[in-house]
C-alpha atoms as a PDB file:
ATOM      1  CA  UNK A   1     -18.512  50.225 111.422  1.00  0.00           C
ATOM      2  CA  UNK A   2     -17.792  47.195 113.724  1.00  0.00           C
ATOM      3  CA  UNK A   3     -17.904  43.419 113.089  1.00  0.00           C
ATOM      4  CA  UNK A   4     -19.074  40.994 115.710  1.00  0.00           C
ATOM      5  CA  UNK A   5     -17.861  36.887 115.493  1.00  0.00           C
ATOM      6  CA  UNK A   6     -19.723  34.525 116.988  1.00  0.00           C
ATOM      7  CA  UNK A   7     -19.135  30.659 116.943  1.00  0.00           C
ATOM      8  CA  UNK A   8     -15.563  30.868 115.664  1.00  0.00           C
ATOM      9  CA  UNK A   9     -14.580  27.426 116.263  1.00  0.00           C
ATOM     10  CA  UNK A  10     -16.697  26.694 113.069  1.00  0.00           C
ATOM     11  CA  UNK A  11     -14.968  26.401 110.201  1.00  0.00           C
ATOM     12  CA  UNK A  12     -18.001  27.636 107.842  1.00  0.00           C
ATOM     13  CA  UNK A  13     -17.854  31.329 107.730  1.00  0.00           C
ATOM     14  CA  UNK A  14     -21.638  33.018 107.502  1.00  0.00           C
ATOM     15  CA  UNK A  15     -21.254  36.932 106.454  1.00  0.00           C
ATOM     16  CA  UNK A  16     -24.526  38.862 108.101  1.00  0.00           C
ATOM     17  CA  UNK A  17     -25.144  41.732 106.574  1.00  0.00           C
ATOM     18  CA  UNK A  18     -28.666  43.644 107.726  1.00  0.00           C
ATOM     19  CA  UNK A  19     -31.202  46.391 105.600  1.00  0.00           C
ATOM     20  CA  UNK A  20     -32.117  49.637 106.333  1.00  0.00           C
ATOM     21  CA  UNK A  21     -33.838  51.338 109.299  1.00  0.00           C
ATOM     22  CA  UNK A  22     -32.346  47.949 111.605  1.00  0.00           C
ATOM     23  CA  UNK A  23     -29.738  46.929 113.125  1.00  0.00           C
ATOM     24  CA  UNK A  24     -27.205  43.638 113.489  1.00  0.00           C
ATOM     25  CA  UNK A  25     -29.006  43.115 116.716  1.00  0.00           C
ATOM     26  CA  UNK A  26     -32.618  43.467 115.903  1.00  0.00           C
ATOM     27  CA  UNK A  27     -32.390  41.655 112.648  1.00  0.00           C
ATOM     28  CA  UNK A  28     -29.764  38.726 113.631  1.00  0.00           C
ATOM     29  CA  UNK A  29     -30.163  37.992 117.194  1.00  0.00           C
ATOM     30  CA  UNK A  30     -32.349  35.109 117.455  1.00  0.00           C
ATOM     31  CA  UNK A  31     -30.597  33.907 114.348  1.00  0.00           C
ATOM     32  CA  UNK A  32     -26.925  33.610 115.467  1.00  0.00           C
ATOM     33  CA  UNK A  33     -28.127  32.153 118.714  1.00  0.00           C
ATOM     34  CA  UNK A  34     -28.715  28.951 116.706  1.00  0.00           C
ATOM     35  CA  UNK A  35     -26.345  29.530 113.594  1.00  0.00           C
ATOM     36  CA  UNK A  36     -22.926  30.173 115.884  1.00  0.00           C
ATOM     37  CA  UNK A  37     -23.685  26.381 116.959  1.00  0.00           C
ATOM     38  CA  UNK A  38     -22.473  25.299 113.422  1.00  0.00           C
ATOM     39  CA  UNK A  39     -21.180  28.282 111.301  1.00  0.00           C
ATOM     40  CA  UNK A  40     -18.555  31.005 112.303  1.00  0.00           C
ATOM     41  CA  UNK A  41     -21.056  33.919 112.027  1.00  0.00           C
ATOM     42  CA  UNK A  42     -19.824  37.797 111.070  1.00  0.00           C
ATOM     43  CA  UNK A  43     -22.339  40.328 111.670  1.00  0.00           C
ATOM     44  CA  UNK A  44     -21.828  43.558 110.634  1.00  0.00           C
ATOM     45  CA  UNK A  45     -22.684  46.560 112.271  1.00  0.00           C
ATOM     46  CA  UNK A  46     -23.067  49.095 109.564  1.00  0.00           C
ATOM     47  CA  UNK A  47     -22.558  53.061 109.426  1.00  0.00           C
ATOM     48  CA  UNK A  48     -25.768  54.750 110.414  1.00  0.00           C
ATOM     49  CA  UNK A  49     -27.254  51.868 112.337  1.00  0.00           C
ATOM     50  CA  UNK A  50     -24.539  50.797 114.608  1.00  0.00           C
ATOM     51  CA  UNK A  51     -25.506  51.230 118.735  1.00  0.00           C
ATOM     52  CA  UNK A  52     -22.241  50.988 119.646  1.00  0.00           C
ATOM     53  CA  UNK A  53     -21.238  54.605 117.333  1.00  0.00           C
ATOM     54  CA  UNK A  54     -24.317  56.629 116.577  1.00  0.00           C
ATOM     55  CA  UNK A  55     -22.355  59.414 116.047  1.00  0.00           C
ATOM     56  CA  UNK A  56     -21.299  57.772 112.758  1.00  0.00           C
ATOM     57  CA  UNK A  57     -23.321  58.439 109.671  1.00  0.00           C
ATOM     58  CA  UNK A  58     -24.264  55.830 106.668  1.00  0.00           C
ATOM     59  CA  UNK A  59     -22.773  57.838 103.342  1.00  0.00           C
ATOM     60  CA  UNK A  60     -23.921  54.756 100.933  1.00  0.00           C
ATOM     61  CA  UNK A  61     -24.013  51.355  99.827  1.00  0.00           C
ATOM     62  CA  UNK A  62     -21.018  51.315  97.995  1.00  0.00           C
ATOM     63  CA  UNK A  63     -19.009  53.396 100.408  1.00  0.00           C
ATOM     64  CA  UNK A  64     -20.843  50.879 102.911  1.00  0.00           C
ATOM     65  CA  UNK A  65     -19.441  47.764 100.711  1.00  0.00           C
ATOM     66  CA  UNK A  66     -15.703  49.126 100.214  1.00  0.00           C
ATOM     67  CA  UNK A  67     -15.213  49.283 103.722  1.00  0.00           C
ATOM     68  CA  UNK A  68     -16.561  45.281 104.309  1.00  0.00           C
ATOM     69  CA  UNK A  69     -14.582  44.354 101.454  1.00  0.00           C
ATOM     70  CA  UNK A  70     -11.223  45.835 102.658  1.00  0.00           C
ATOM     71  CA  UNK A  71     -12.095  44.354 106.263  1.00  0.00           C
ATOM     72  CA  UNK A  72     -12.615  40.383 104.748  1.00  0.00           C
ATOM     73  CA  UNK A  73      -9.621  40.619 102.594  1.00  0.00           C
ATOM     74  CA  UNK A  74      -7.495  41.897 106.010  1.00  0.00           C
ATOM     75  CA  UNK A  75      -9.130  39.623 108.152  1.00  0.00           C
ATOM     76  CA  UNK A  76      -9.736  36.356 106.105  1.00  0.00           C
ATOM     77  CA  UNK A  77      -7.907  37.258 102.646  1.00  0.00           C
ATOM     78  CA  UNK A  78     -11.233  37.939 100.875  1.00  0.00           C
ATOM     79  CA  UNK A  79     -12.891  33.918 101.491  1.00  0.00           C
ATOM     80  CA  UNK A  80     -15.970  34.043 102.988  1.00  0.00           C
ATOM     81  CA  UNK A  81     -18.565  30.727 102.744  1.00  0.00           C
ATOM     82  CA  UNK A  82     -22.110  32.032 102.537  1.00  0.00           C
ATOM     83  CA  UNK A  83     -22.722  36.036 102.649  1.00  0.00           C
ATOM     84  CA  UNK A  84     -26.955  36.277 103.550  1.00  0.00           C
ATOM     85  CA  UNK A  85     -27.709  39.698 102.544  1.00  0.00           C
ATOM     86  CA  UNK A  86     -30.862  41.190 104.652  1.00  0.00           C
ATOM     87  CA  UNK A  87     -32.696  43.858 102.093  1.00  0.00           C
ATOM     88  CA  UNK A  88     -30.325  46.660 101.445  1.00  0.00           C
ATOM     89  CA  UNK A  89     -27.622  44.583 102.842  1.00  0.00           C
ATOM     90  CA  UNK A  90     -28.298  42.006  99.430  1.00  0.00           C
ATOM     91  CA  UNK A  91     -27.215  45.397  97.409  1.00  0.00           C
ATOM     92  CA  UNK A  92     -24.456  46.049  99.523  1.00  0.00           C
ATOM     93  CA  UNK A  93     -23.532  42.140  99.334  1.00  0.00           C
ATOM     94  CA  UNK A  94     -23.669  42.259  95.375  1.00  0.00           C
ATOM     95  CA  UNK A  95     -21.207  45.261  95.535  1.00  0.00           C
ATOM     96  CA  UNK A  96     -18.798  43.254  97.353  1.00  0.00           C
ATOM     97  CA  UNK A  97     -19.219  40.505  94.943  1.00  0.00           C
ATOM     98  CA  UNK A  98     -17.792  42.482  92.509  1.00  0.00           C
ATOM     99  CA  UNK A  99     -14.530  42.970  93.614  1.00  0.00           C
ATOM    100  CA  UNK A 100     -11.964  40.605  92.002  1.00  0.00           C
ATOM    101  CA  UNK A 101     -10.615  40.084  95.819  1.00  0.00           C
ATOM    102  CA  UNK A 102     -13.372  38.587  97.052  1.00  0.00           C
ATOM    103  CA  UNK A 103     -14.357  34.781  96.488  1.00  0.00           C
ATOM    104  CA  UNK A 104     -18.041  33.555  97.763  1.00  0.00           C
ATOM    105  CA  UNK A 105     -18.836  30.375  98.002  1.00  0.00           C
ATOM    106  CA  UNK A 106     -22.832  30.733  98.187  1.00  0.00           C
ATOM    107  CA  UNK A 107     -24.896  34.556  98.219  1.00  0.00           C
ATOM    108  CA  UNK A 108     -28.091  34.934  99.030  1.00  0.00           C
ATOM    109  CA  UNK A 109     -29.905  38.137  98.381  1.00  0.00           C
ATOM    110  CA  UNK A 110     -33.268  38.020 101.055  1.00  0.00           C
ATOM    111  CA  UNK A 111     -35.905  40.430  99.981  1.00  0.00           C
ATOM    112  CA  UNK A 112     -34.182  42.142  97.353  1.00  0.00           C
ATOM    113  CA  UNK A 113     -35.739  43.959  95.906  1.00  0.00           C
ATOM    114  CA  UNK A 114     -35.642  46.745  92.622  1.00  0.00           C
ATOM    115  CA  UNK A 115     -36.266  50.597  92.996  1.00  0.00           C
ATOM    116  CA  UNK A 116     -34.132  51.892  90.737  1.00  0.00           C
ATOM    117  CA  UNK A 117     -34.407  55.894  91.085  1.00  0.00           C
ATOM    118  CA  UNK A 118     -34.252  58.707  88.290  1.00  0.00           C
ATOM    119  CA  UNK A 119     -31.166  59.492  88.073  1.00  0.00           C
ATOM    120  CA  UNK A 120     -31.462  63.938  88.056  1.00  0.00           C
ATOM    121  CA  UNK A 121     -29.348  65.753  85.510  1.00  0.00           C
ATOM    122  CA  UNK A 122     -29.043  68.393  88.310  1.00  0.00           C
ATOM    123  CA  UNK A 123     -28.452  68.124  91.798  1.00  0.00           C
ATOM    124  CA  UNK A 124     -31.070  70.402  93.071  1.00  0.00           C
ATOM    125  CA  UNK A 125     -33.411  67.704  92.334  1.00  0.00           C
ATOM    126  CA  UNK A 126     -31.631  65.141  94.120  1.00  0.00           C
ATOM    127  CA  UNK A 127     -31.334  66.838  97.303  1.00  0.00           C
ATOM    128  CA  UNK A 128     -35.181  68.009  97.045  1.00  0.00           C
ATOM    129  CA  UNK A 129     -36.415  63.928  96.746  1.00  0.00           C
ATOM    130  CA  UNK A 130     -33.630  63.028  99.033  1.00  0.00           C
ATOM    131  CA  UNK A 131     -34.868  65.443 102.243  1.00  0.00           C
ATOM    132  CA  UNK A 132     -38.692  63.871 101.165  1.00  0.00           C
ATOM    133  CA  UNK A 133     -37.723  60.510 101.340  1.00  0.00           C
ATOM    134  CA  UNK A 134     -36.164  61.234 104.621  1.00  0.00           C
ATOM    135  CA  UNK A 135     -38.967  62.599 105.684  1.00  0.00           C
ATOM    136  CA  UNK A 136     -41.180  60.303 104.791  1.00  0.00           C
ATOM    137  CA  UNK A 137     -38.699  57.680 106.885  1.00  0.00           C
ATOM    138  CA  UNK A 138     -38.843  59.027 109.802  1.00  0.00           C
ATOM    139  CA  UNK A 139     -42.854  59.639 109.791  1.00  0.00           C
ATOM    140  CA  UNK A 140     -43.171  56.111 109.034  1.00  0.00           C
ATOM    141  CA  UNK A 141     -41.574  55.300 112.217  1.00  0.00           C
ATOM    142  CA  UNK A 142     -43.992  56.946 114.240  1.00  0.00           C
ATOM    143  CA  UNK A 143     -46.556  55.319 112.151  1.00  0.00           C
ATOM    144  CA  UNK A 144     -45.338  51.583 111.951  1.00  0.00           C
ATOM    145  CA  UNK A 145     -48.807  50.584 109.970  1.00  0.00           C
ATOM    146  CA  UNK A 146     -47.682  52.186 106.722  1.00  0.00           C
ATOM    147  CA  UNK A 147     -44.395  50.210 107.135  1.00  0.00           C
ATOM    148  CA  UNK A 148     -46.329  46.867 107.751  1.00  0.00           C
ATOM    149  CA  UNK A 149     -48.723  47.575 105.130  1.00  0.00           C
ATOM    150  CA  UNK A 150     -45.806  48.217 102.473  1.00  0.00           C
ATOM    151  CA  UNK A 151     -43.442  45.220 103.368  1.00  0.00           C
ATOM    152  CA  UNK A 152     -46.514  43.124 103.839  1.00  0.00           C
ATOM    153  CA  UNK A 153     -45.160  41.855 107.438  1.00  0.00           C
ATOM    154  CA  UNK A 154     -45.316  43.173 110.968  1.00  0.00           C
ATOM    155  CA  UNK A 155     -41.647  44.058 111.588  1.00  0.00           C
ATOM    156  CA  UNK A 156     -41.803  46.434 114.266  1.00  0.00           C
ATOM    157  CA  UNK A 157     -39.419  44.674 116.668  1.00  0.00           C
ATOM    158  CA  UNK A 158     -36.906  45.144 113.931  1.00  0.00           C
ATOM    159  CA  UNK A 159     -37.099  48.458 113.192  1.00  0.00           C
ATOM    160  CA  UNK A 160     -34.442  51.483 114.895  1.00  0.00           C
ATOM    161  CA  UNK A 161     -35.883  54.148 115.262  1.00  0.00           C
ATOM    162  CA  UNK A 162     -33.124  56.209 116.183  1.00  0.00           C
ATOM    163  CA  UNK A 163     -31.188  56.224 112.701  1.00  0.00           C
ATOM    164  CA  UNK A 164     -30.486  60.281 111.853  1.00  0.00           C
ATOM    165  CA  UNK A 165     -32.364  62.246 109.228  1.00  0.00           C
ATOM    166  CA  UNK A 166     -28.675  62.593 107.694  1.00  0.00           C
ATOM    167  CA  UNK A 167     -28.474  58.733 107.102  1.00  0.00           C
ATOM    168  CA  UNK A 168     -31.068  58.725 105.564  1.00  0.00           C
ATOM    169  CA  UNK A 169     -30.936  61.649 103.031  1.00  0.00           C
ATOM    170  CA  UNK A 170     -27.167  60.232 102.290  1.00  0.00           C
ATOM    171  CA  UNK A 171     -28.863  56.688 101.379  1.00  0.00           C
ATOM    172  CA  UNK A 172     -31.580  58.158  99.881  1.00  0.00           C
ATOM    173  CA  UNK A 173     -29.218  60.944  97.942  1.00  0.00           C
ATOM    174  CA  UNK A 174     -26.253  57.992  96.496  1.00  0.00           C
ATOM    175  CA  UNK A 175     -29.538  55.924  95.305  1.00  0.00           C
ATOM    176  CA  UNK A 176     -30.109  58.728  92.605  1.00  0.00           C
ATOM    177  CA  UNK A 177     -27.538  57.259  89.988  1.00  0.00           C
ATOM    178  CA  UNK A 178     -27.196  54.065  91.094  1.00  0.00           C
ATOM    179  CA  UNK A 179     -28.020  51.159  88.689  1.00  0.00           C
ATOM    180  CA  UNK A 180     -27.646  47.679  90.427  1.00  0.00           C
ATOM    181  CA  UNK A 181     -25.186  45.115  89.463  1.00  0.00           C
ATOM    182  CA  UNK A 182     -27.079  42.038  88.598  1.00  0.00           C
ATOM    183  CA  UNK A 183     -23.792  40.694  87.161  1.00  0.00           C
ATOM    184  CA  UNK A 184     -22.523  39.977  90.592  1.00  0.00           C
ATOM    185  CA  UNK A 185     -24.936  36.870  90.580  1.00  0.00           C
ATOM    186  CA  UNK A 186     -22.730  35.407  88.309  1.00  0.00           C
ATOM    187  CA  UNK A 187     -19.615  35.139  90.933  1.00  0.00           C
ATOM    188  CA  UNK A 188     -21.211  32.594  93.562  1.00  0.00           C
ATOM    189  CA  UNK A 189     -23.828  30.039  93.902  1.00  0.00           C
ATOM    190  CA  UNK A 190     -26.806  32.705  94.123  1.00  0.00           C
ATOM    191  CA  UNK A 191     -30.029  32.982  95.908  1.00  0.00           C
ATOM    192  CA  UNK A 192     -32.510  35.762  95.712  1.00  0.00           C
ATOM    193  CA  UNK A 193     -35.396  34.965  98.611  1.00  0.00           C
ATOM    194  CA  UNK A 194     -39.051  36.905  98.796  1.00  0.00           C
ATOM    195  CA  UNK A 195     -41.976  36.410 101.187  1.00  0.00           C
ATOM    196  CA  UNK A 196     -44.841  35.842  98.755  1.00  0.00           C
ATOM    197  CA  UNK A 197     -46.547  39.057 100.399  1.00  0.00           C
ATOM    198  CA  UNK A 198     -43.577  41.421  99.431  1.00  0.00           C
ATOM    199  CA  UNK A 199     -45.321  43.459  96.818  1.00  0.00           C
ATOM    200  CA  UNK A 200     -42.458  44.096  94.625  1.00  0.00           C
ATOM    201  CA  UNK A 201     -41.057  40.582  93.859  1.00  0.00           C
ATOM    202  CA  UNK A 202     -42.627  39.632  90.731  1.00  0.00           C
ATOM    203  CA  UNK A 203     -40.769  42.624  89.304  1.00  0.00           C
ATOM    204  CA  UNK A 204     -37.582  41.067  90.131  1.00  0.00           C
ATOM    205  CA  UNK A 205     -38.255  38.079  87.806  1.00  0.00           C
ATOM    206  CA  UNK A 206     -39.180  40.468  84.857  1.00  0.00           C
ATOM    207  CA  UNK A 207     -36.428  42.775  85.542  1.00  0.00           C
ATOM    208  CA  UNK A 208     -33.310  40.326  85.756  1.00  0.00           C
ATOM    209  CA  UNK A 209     -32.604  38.471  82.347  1.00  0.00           C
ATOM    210  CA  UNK A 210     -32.440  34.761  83.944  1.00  0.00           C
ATOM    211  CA  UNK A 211     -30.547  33.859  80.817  1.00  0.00           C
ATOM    212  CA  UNK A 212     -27.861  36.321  81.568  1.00  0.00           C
ATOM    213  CA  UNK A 213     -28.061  36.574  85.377  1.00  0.00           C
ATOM    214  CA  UNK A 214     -27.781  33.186  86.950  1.00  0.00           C
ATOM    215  CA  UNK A 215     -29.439  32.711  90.303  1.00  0.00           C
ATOM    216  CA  UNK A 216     -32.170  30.323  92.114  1.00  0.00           C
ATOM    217  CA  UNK A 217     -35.341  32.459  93.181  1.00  0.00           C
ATOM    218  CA  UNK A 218     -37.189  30.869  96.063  1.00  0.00           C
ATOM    219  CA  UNK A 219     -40.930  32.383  97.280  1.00  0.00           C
ATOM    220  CA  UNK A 220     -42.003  31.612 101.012  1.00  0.00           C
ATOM    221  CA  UNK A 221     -45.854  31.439 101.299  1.00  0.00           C
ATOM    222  CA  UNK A 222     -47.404  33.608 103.655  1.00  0.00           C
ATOM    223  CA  UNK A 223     -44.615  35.572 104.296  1.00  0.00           C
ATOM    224  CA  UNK A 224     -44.022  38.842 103.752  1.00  0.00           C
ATOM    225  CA  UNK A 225     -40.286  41.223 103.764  1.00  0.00           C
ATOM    226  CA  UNK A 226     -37.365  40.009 106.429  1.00  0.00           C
ATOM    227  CA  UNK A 227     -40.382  37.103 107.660  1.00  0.00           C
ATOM    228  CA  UNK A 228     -37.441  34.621 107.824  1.00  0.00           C
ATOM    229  CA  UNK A 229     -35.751  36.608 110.594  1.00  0.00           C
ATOM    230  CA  UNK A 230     -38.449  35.728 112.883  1.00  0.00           C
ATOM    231  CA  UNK A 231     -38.266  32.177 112.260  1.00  0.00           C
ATOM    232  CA  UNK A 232     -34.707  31.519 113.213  1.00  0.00           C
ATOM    233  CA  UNK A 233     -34.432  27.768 112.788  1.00  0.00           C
ATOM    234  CA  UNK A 234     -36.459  28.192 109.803  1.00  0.00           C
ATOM    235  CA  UNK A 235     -34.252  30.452 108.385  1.00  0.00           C
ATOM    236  CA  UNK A 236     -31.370  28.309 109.500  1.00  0.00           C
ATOM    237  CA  UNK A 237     -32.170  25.389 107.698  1.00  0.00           C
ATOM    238  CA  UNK A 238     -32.729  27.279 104.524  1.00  0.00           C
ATOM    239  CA  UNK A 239     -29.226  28.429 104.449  1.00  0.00           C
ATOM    240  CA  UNK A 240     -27.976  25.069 105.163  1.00  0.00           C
ATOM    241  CA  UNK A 241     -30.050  24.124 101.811  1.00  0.00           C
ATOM    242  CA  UNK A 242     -28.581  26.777  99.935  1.00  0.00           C
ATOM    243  CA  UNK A 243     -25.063  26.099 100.985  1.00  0.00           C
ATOM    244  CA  UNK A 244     -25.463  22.489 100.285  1.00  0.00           C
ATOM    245  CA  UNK A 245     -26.718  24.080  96.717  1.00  0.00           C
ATOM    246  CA  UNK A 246     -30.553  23.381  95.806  1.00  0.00           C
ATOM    247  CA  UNK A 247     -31.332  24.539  92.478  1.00  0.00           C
ATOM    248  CA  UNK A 248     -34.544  26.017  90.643  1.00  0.00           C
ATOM    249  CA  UNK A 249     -37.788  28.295  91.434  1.00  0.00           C
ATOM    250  CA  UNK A 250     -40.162  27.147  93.242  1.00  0.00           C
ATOM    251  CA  UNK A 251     -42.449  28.000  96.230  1.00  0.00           C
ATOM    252  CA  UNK A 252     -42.072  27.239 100.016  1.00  0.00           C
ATOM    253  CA  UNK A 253     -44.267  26.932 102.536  1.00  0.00           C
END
């Protein structure tokens, strides 16, 4: 795992933290071009999708999340101004949440969404949907259509293709018994984002108790999974909102 700073003149520290099947690079790019003009920007380059050691194998989120959390407390005692939280990297983000250490000004959870898997009494099970889902993974890569068609945007310039079949079982594998932790909402000003095309969002709202689990859900018309990312100033702008601490559901165009 490696962290990259950009901007750090800024005062305003903006965690990056990307999804699955990407990397810092093709998800952030464009983005921290214009961000590191106003916020000290951390993107993280995590285990099983880093360019710089592809040797290095994702084991799972929260394995994924311990090692960011030990890294902000060392490097800026645990303070960190606005984490955005790509997909997968809004689970890992809510796992760092959690950790008395840590202290978030503003979290915002883009495209999160809820696939909560059986969790198998045995672990033949687990290994048998784990090698499938890899499989399925890496097929879908060849065939970027069933990816579009699922996410409900054309994301193919974001996708790396070169993440190992052992990534993904291990992501795929630690899902198994995982439950997620909707109680980390509560420790920050929180923001859960969808593109109105992402097929899964409306489960989100009847999922999460909104009387228990306090966050602002915003929709973006037209727009399907990670859409944002290819509208950098866009996306810009609606972190500056968040930060500054708009309130409420409601739909964007």
């Amino acid at each position: 795992m490696k962290y990259f700073e950009f901007g750090k003149e800024n005062p305003t520290t903006l965690l990056l933290l990307h999804g699955v099947d990407t990397t810092w690079q093709l998800s952030f790019q464009p983005f921290i071009e214009v961000a590191a003009k106003k916020y000290h920007v951390i993107a993280v380059a995590e285990d099983g999708f880093n360019t710089d050691e592809p040797e290095i194998d994702a084991i799972s989120v929260i394995d994924e999340a311990h090692k960011i959390t030990e890294w902000l407390v060392d490097r800026f005692d645990g303070k960190i101004d606005i984490i955005l939280g790509e997909s997968l990297g809004g689970m890992i983000m809510t796992e760092i949440l959690l950790d008395e250490r840590i202290s978030v000004h503003t979290a915002i959870a883009d495209g999160f969404t809820i696939l909560e898997y059986p969790s198998f009494r045995h672990d033949l099970p687990k290994r048998i949907v784990a090698t499938a889902l890899a499989d399925i993974e890496l097929f879908a890569f060849k065939h970027m259509s069933l990816f579009n068609k699922i996410l409900g945007e054309d994301i193919d310039s974001m996708i790396y293709k070169e993440a190992s079949k052992k990534t993904l079982y291990n992501l795929e594998y630690s899902m198994m018994p995982y439950r997620y932790k909707y109680e980390a909402f509560n420790r920050s000003d929180s923001y859960i984002w969808h593109g109105e095309k992402e097929p899964g969002f409306k489960h989100v709202l009847k999922k999460v108790d909104r009387k228990k689990y306090h966050f602002a859900h915003k929709v973006f018309l037209n727009r399907g999974h990670g859409s944002l990312l290819l509208e950098p100033e866009r996306l810009l702008r609606e972190v500056d909102l968040a930060y500054k601490g708009y309130k409420g559901r409601y739909k964007s165009r």
